[in-house]
N, C-alpha and C. Protein backbone atom coordinates (compact mmCIF):
# COMPACT_ATOMS: atom_id res chain seq x y z
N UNK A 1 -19.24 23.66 -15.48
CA UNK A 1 -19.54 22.58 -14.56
C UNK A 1 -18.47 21.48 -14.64
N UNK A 2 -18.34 21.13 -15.81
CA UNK A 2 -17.22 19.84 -15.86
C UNK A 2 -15.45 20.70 -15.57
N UNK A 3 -15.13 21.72 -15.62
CA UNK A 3 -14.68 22.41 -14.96
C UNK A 3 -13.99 22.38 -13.67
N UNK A 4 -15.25 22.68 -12.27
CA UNK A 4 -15.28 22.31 -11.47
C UNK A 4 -15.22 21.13 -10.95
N UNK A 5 -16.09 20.18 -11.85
CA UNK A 5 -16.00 18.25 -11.34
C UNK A 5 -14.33 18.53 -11.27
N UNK A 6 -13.72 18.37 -12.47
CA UNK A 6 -11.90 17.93 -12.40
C UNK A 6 -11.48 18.96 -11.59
N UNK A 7 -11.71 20.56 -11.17
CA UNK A 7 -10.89 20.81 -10.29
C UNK A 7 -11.08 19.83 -8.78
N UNK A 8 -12.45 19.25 -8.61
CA UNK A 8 -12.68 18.78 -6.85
C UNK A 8 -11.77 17.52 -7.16
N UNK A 9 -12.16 16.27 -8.74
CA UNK A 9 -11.18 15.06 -8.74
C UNK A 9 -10.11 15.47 -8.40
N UNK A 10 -9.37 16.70 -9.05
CA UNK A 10 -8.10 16.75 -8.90
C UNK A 10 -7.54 16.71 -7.74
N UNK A 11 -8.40 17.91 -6.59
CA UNK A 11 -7.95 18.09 -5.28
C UNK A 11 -8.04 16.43 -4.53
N UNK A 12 -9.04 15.56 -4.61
CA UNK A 12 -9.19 15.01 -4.20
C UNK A 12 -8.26 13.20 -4.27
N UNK A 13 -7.89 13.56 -5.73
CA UNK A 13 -6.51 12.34 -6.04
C UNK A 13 -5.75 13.10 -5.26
N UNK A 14 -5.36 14.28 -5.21
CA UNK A 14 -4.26 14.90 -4.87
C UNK A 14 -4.33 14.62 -3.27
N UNK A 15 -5.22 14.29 -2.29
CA UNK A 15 -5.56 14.08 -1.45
C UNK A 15 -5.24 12.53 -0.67
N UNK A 16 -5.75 11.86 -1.44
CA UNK A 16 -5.11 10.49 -1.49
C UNK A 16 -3.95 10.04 -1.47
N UNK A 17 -2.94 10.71 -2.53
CA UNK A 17 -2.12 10.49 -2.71
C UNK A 17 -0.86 10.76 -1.65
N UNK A 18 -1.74 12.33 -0.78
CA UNK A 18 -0.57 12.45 0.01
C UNK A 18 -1.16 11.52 1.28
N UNK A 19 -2.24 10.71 1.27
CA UNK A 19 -2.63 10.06 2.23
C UNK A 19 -1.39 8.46 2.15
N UNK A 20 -0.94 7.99 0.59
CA UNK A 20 -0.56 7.33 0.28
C UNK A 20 0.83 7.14 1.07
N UNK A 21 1.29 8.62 0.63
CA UNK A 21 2.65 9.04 1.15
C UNK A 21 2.48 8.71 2.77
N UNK A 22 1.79 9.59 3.59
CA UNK A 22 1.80 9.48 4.97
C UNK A 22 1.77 7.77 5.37
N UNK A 23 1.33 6.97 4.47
CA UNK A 23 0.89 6.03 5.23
C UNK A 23 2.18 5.26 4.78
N UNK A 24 2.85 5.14 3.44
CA UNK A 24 4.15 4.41 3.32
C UNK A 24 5.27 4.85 4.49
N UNK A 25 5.37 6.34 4.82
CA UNK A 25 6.35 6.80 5.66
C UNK A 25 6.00 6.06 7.13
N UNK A 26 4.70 6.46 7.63
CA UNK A 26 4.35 5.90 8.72
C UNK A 26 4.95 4.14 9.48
N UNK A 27 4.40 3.73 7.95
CA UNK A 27 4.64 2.30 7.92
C UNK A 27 6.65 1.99 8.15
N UNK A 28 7.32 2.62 7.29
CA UNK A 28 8.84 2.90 7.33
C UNK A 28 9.36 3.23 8.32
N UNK A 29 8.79 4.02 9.20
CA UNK A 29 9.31 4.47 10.40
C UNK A 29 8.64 3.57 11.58
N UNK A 30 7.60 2.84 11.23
CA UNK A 30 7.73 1.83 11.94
C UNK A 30 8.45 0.68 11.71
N UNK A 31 8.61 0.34 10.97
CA UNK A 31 9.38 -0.78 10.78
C UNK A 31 10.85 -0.26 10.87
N UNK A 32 10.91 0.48 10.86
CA UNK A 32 12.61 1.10 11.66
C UNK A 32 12.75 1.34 12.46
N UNK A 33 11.66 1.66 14.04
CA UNK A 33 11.82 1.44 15.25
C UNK A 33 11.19 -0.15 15.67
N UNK A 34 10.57 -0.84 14.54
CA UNK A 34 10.85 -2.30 15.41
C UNK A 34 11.74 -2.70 15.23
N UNK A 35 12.93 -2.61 14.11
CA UNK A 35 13.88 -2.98 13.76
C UNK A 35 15.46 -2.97 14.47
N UNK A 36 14.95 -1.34 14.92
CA UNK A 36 16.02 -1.15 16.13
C UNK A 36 15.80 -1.87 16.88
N UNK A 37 14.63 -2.23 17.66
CA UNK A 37 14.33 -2.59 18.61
C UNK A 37 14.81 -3.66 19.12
N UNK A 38 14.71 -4.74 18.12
CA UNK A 38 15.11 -5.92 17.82
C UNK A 38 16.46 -5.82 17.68
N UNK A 39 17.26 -5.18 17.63
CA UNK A 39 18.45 -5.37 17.14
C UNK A 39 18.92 -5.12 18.39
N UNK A 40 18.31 -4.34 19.43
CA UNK A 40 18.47 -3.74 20.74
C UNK A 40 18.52 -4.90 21.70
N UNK A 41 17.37 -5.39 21.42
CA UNK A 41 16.96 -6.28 22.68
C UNK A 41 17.36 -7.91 22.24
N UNK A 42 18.38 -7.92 21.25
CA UNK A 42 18.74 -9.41 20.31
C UNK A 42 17.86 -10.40 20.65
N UNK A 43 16.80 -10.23 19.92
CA UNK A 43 15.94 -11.29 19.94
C UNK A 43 16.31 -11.95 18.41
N UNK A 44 15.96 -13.00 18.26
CA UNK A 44 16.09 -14.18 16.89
C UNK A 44 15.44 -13.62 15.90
N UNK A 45 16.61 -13.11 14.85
CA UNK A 45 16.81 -12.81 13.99
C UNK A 45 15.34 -13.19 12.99
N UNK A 46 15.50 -14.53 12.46
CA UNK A 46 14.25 -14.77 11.25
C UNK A 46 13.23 -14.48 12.03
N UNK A 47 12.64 -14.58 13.11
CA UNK A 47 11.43 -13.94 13.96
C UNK A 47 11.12 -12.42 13.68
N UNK A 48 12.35 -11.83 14.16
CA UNK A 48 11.79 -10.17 13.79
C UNK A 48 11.88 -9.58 12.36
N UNK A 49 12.63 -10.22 11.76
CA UNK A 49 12.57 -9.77 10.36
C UNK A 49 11.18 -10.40 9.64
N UNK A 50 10.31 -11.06 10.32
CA UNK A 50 9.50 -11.94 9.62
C UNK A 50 8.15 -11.00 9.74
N UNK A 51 8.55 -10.54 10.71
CA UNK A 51 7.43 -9.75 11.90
C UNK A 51 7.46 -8.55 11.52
N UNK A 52 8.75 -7.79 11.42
CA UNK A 52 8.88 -6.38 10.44
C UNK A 52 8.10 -6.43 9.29
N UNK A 53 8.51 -7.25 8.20
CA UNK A 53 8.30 -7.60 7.08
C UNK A 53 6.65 -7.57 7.01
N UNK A 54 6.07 -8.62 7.88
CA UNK A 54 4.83 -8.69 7.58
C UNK A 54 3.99 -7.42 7.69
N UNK A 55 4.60 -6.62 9.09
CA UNK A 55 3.52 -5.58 9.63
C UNK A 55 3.91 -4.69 8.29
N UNK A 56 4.73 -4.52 8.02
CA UNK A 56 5.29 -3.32 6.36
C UNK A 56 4.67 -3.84 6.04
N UNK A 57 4.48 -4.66 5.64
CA UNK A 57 3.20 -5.40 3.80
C UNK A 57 2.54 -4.80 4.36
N UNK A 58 1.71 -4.95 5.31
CA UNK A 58 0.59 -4.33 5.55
C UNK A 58 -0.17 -3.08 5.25
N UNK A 59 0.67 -2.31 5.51
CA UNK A 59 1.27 -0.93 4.70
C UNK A 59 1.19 -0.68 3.30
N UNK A 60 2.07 -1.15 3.35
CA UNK A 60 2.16 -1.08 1.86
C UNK A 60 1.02 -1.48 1.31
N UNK A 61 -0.42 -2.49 1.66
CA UNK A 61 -0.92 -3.08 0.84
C UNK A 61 -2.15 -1.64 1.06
N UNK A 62 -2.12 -1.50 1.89
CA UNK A 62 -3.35 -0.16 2.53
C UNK A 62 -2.90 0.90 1.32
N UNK A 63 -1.41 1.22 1.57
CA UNK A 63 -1.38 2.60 0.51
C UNK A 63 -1.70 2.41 -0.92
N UNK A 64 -1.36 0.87 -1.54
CA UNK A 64 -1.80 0.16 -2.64
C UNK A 64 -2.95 0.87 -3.20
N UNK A 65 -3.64 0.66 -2.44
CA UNK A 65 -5.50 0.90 -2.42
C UNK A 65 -5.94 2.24 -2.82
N UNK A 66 -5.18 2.98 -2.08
CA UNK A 66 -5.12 4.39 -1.62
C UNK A 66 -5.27 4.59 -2.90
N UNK A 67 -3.61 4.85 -3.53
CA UNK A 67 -3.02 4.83 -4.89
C UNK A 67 -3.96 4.49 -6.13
N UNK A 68 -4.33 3.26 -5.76
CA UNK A 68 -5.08 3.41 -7.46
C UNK A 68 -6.88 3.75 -7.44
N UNK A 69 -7.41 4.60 -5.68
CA UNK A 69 -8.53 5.16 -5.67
C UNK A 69 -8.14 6.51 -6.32
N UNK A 70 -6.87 7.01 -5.94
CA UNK A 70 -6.09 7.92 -6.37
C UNK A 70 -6.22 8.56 -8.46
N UNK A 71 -6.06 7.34 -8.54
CA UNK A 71 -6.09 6.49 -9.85
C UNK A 71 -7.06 6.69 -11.09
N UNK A 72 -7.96 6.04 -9.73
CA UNK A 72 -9.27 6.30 -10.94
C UNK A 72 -9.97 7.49 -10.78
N UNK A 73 -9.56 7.90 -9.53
CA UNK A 73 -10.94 9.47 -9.43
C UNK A 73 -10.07 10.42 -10.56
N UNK A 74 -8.57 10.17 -10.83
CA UNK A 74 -8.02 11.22 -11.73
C UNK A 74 -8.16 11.11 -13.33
N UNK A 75 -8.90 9.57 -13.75
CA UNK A 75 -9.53 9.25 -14.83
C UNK A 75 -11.02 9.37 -15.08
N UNK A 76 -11.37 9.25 -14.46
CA UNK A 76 -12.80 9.36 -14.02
C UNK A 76 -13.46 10.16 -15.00
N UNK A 77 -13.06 11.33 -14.97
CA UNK A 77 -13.61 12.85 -15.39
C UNK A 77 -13.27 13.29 -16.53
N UNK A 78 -14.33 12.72 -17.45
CA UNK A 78 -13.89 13.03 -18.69
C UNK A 78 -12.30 12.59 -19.60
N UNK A 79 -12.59 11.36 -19.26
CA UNK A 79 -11.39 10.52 -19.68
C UNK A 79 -10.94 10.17 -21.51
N UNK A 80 -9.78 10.17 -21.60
CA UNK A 80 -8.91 9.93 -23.24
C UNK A 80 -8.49 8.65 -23.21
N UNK A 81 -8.95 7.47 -24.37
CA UNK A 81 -8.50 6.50 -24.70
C UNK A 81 -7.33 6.30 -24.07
N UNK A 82 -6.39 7.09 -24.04
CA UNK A 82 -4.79 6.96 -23.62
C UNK A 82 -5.07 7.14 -21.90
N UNK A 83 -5.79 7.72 -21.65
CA UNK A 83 -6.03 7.76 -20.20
C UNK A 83 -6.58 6.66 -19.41
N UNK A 84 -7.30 5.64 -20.15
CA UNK A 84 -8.18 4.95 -20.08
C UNK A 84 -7.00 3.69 -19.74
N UNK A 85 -5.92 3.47 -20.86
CA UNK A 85 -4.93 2.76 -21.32
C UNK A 85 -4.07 2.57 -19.99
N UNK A 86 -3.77 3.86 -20.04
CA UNK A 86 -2.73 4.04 -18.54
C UNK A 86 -3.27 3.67 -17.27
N UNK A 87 -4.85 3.70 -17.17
CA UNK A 87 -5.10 3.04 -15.54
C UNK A 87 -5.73 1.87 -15.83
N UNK A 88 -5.43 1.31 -16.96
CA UNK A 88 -5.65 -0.15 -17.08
C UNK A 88 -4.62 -0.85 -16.67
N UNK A 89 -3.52 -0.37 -17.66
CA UNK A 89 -1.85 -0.68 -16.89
C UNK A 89 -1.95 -0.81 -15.25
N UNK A 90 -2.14 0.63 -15.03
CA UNK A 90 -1.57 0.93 -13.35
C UNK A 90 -2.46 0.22 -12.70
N UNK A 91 -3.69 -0.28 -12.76
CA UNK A 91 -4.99 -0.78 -12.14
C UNK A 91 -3.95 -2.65 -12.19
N UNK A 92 -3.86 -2.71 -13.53
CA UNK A 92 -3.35 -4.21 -13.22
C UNK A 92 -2.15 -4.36 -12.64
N UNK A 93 -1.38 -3.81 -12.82
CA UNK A 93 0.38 -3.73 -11.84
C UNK A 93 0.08 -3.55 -10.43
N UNK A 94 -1.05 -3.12 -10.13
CA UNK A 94 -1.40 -2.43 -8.97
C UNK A 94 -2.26 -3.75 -8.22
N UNK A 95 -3.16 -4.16 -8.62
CA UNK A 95 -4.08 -5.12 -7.82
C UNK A 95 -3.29 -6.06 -8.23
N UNK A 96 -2.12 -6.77 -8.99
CA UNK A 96 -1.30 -7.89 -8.95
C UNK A 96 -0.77 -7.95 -7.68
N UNK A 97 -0.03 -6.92 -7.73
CA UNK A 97 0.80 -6.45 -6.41
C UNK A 97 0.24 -6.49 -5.43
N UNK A 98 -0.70 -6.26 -5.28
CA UNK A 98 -1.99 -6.32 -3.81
C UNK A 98 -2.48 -8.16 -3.43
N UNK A 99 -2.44 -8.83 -4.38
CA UNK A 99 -2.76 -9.87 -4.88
C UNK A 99 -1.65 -10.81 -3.82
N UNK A 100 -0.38 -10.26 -4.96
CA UNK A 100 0.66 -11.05 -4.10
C UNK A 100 0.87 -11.04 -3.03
N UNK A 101 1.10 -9.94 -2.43
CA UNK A 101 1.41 -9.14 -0.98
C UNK A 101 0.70 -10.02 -0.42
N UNK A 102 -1.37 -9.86 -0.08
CA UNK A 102 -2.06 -9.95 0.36
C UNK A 102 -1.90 -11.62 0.99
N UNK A 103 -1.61 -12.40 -0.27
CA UNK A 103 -1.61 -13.75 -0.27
C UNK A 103 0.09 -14.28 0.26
N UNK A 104 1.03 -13.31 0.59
CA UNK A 104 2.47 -13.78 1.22
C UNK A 104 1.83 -13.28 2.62
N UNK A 105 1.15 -12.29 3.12
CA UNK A 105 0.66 -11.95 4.40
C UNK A 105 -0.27 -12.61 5.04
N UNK A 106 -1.17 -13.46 4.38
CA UNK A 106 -1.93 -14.53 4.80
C UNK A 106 -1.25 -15.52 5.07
N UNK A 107 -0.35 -16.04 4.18
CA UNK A 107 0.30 -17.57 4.65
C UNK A 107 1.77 -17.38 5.73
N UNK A 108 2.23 -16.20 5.75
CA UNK A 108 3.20 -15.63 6.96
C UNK A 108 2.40 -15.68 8.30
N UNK A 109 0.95 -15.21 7.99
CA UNK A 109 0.29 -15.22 9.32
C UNK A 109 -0.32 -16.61 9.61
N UNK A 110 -0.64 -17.33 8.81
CA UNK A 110 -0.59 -18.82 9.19
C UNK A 110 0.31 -19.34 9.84
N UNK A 111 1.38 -19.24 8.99
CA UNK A 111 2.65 -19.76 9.11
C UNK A 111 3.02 -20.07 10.91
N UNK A 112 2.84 -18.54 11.08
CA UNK A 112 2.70 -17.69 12.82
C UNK A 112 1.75 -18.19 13.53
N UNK A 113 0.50 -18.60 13.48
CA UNK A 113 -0.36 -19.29 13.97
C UNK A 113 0.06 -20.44 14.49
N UNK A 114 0.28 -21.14 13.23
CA UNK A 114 0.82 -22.70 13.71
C UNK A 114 1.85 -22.76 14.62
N UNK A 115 2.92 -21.91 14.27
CA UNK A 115 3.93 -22.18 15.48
C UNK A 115 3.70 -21.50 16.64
N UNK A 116 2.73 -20.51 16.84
CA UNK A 116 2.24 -20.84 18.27
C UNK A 116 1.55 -21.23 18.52
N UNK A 117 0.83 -22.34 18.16
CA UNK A 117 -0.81 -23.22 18.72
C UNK A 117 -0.09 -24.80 18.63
């Protein structure tokens, strides 16, 4: 039985993870056709890089999530002190990072608010 539990965790981090992937690439290839875009249609510079930038965090903060659900379903199951250790690490490097992001994407989108209202 416990067996089976870690083969489904396994499939199922393993699942995530390439959800992680799709969604960083997704995010990359968008922000490289707004980027062209902008570079196409020369619009003001700190505007679209501000605007790239933000919609990527975004991204990035989604796959964040992904990643350390990723994380724990692969500790989960019958877990080792040292296992325990390592997604304490990755859990805190991980929601710091989400932390920061989250809170530079809130005050960018303020930021954006104000100067158009």
């Amino acid at each position: 039985m416990e067996a089976t539990l870690k083969l489904i965790a396994s499939y199922s981090a393993l699942i995530l993870e390439m959800t992680v992937v799709i969604i960083v690439v997704y995010g990359a290839l968008e922000a490289l056709v707004r980027v062209l875009h902008h570079l196409a249609t020369k619009r003001p510079q700190d505007w679209s890089r501000r605007a790239v930038w933000l919609r990527f965090a975004t991204w990035i903060l989604l796959a964040l999530e992904f990643a350390l659900g990723a994380d724990i379903i692969r500790t989960a199951v019958a877990p080792t002190w040292d296992d325990i250790g390592k997604l304490a690490a990755i859990a805190a490097i991980r929601t710091g990072l989400s932390f920061f992001l989250e809170r530079d994407i809130e005050s960018i989108g303020e930021t954006r608010s104000a100067d158009e209202g």
